[in-house]
Every structure is written in structure tokens, then in C-alpha cells.
Protein backbone atom coordinates (compact mmCIF):
# COMPACT_ATOMS: atom_id res chain seq x y z
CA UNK A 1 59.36 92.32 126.06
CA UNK A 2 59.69 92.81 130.12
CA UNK A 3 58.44 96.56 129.60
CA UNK A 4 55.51 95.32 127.15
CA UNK A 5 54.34 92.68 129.85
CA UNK A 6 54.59 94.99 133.05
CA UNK A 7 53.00 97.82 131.19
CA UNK A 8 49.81 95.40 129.97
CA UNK A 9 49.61 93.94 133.39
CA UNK A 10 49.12 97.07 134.75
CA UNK A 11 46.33 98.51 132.34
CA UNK A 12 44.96 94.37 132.17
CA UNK A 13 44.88 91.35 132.78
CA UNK A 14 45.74 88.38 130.47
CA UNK A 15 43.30 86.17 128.50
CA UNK A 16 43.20 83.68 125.25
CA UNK A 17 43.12 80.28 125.92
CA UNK A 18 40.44 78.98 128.04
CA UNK A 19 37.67 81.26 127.41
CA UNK A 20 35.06 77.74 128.23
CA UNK A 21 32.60 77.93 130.95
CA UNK A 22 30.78 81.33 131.55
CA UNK A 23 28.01 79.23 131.76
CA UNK A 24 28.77 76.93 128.80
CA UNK A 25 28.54 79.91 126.31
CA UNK A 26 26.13 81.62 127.32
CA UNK A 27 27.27 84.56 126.89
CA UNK A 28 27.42 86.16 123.33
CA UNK A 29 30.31 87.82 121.47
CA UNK A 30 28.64 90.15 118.99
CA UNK A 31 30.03 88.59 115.91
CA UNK A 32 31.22 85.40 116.98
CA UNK A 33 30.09 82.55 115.73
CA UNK A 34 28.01 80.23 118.27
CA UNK A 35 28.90 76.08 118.03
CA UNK A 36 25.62 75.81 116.33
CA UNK A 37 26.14 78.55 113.86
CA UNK A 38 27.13 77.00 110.15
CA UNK A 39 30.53 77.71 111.26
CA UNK A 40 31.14 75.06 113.53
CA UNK A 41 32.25 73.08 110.42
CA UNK A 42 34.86 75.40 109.51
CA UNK A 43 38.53 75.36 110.95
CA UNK A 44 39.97 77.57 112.94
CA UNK A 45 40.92 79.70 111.08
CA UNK A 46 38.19 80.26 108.20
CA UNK A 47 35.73 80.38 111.97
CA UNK A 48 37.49 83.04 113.35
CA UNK A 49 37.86 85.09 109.64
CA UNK A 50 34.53 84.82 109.08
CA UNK A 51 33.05 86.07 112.67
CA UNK A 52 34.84 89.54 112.17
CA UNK A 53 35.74 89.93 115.49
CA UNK A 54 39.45 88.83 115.35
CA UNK A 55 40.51 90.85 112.35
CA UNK A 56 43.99 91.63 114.35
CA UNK A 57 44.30 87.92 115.53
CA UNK A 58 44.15 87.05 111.43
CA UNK A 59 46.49 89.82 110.95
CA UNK A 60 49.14 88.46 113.54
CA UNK A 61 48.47 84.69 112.33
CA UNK A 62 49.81 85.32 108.63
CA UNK A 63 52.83 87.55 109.50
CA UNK A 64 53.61 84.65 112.02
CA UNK A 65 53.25 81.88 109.17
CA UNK A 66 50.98 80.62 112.11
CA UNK A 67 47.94 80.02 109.24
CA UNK A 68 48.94 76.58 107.72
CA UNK A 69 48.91 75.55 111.07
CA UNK A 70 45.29 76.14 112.37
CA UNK A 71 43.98 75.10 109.30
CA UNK A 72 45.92 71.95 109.79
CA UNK A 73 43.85 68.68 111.03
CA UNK A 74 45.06 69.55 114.67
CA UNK A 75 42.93 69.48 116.94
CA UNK A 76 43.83 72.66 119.33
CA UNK A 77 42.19 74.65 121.57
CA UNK A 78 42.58 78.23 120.97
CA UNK A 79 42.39 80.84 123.13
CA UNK A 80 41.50 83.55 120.59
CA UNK A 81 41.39 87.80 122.14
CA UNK A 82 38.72 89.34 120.04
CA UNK A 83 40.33 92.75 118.14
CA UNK A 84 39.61 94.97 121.85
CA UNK A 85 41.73 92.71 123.62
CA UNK A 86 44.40 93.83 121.11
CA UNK A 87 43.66 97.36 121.37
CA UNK A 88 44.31 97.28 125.32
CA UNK A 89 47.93 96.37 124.71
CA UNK A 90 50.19 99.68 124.50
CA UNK A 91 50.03 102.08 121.63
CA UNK A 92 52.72 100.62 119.14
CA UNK A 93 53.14 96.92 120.76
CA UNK A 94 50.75 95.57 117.97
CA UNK A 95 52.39 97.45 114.87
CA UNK A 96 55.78 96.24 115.93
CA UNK A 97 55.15 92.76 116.87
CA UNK A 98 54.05 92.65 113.37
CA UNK A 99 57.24 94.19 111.64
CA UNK A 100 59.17 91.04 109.94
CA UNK A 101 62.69 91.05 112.47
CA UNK A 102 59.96 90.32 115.27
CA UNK A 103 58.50 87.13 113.75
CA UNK A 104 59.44 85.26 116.40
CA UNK A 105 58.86 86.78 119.36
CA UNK A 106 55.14 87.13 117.21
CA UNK A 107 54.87 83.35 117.02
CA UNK A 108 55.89 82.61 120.87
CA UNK A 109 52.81 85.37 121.92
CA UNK A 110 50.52 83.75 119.83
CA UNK A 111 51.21 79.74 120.11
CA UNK A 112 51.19 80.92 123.93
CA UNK A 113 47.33 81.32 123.10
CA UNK A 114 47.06 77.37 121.84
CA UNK A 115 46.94 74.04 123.45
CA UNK A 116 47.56 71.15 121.76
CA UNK A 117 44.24 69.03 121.63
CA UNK A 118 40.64 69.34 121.65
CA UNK A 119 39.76 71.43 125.53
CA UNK A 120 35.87 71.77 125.73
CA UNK A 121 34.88 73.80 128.57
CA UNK A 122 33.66 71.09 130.63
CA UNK A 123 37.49 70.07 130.39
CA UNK A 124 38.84 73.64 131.39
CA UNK A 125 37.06 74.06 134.31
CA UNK A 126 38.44 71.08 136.14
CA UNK A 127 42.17 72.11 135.17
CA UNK A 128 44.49 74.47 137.06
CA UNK A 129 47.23 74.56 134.23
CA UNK A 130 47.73 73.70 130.36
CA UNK A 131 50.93 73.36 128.41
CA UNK A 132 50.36 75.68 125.71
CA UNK A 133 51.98 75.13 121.73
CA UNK A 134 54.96 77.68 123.50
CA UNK A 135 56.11 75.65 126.00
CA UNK A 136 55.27 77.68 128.58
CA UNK A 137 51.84 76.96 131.19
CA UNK A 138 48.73 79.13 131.42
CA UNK A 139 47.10 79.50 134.71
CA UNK A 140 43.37 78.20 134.83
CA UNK A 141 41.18 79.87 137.88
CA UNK A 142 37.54 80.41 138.56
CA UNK A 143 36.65 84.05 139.70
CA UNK A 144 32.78 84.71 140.26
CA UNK A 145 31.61 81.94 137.85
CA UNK A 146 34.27 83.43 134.92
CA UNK A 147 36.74 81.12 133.66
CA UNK A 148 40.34 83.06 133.67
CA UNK A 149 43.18 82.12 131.48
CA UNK A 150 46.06 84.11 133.03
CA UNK A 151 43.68 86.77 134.18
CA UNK A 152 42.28 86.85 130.79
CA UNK A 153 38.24 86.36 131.16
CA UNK A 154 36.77 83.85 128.68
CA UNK A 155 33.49 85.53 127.29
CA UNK A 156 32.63 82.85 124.99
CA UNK A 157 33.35 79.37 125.17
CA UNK A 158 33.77 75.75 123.14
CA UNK A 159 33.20 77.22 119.62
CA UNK A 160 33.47 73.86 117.60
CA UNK A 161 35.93 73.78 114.76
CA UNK A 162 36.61 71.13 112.13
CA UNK A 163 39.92 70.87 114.06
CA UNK A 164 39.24 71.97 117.37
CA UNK A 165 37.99 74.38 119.30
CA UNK A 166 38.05 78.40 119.90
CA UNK A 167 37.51 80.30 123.27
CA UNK A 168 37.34 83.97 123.46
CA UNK A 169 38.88 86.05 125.62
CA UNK A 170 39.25 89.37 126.51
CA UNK A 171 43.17 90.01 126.71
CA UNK A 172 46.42 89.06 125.13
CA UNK A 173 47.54 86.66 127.19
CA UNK A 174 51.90 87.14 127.09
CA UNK A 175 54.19 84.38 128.32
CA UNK A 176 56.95 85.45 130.82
């Protein structure tokens, strides 16, 4: 796990939970759904499904046994990395993450990416810190008007869910 963080550190930065005010969404994710989109009554999980962009995140989710969860009344704030963000991480880290002896070690990655309640943008941009679903804090900074979770950028912000809200970002975010 030490090698897998130092070796994404060093080709990227972090990102997935705060992805909230670049301008209060204005900036568009091709194939994410905007809050006014018909998916904004959806959960988490049938949002993110259904905007095509986080094909790897929906992957991850079920060999976790994560999905029950998000579609659970909640709410949470995710900090979802679109499929890219994935592909940044080292050849191989992906494909074994998602072998069955590393369920675990899956789950802690991705519940790093969630924070318990409903955290609009207007909320994350006045924080410095959030617990996530882990255990463990994410860092909350501003650099040049882009909200960073962990050094991960958020490039769309305050998707509404039925149970919460999603926030893209543009790096797996991994917890020390």
C-alpha cells in the first residue's frame, strides 16, 4: 500500500470527496449528470451508473459490497473520481485492488472517498478537514478558485442525490 501511495503521489495528486465549488458547478463533466438533470432524484448509486463516467467506481463499489450502502437512505457526500482518475493510478493497482483477498483494503480506499452527511459546496468551501466513512480526515484547500480534496481537484460539484450528494474529482484520493 506505501509503494501504491508514493508511486500515485508522484504521477498525481489525490481527489474524491469535495469536488463542490469550481464555481458552483460550473464546470461540466462530459457525461455527468448536472443537479437539474432527471437524475438528481436518483441515489447515488443508480446517478453515478447512469452518467457513464464512473464505470470503474461501479466496478470497485460491488466487489467492495460498498452498493447496499449508497443506495441506502444515507445521506453522504461522495467524492466520486470519474474512470481517468482511475486510469492515473499504476498499471495493475486497479485489477488487484479488485481481486477478492483485497476486499478490504478495497473498502478503506473507497469509504475514504465518503463523508457521512449531506456536504453541498457552499459547505466545503468553508471547511479545512472532513472525517470521511474510513476514519481517517481529508484535507480541504482552495488553489486558484479549485476546490482540492487531498490534492484531488473537484471538476464538478453538489450533484443532488435522493440520499446525498456526489462531487467529482479528478484522482483517487488514498488514505495514509
Amino acid at each position: 500500500m506505501t509503494f501504491i501511495v508514493r508511486s500515485f503521489l508522484a504521477a498525481s495528486t489525490l481527489s474524491l470527496l469535495a469536488l463542490a465549488a469550481c464555481g458552483g458547478g460550473a464546470a461540466t463533466e462530459p457525461g455527468v449528470a448536472s443537479p437539474t438533470s432527471a437524475n438528481a432524484k436518483s441515489d447515488i448509486i443508480d446517478t453515478a451508473v447512469g452518467a457513464g463516467s464512473f464505470k470503474t467506481l461501479a466496478a470497485a463499489l460491488k466487489a467492495a459490497d460498498l452498493i447496499d450502502t449508497l443506495k441506502g437512505p444515507g445521506p453522504f457526500t461522495v467524492f466520486a473520481p470519474t474512470d481517468e482518475a482511475f486510469a492515473k493510478l499504476p498499471a495493475g493497482t486497479v485489477e488487484g485492488l479488485l481481486k477478492p483477498e483485497n476486499k478490504e483494503k478495497l473498502k478503506g480506499i473507497l469509504t475514504f472517498h465518503v463523508v457521512a452527511g449531506h456536504v453541498g459546496s457552499s459547505d466545503v468551501v468553508k471547511l479545512k478537514s472532513a472525517k470521511t466513512v474510513q476514519g481517517s480526515e481529508v484535507s480541504i484547500n482552495t488553489d486558484g478558485g479549485n476546490v482540492m480534496i487531498n490534492g484531488a481537484k473537484v471538476t464538478k460539484a453538489d450533484i443532488e442525490c435522493s440520499n446525498g450528494v456526489i462531487h467529482v474529482i479528478d484522482t483517487v484520493i488514498l488514505p495514509k
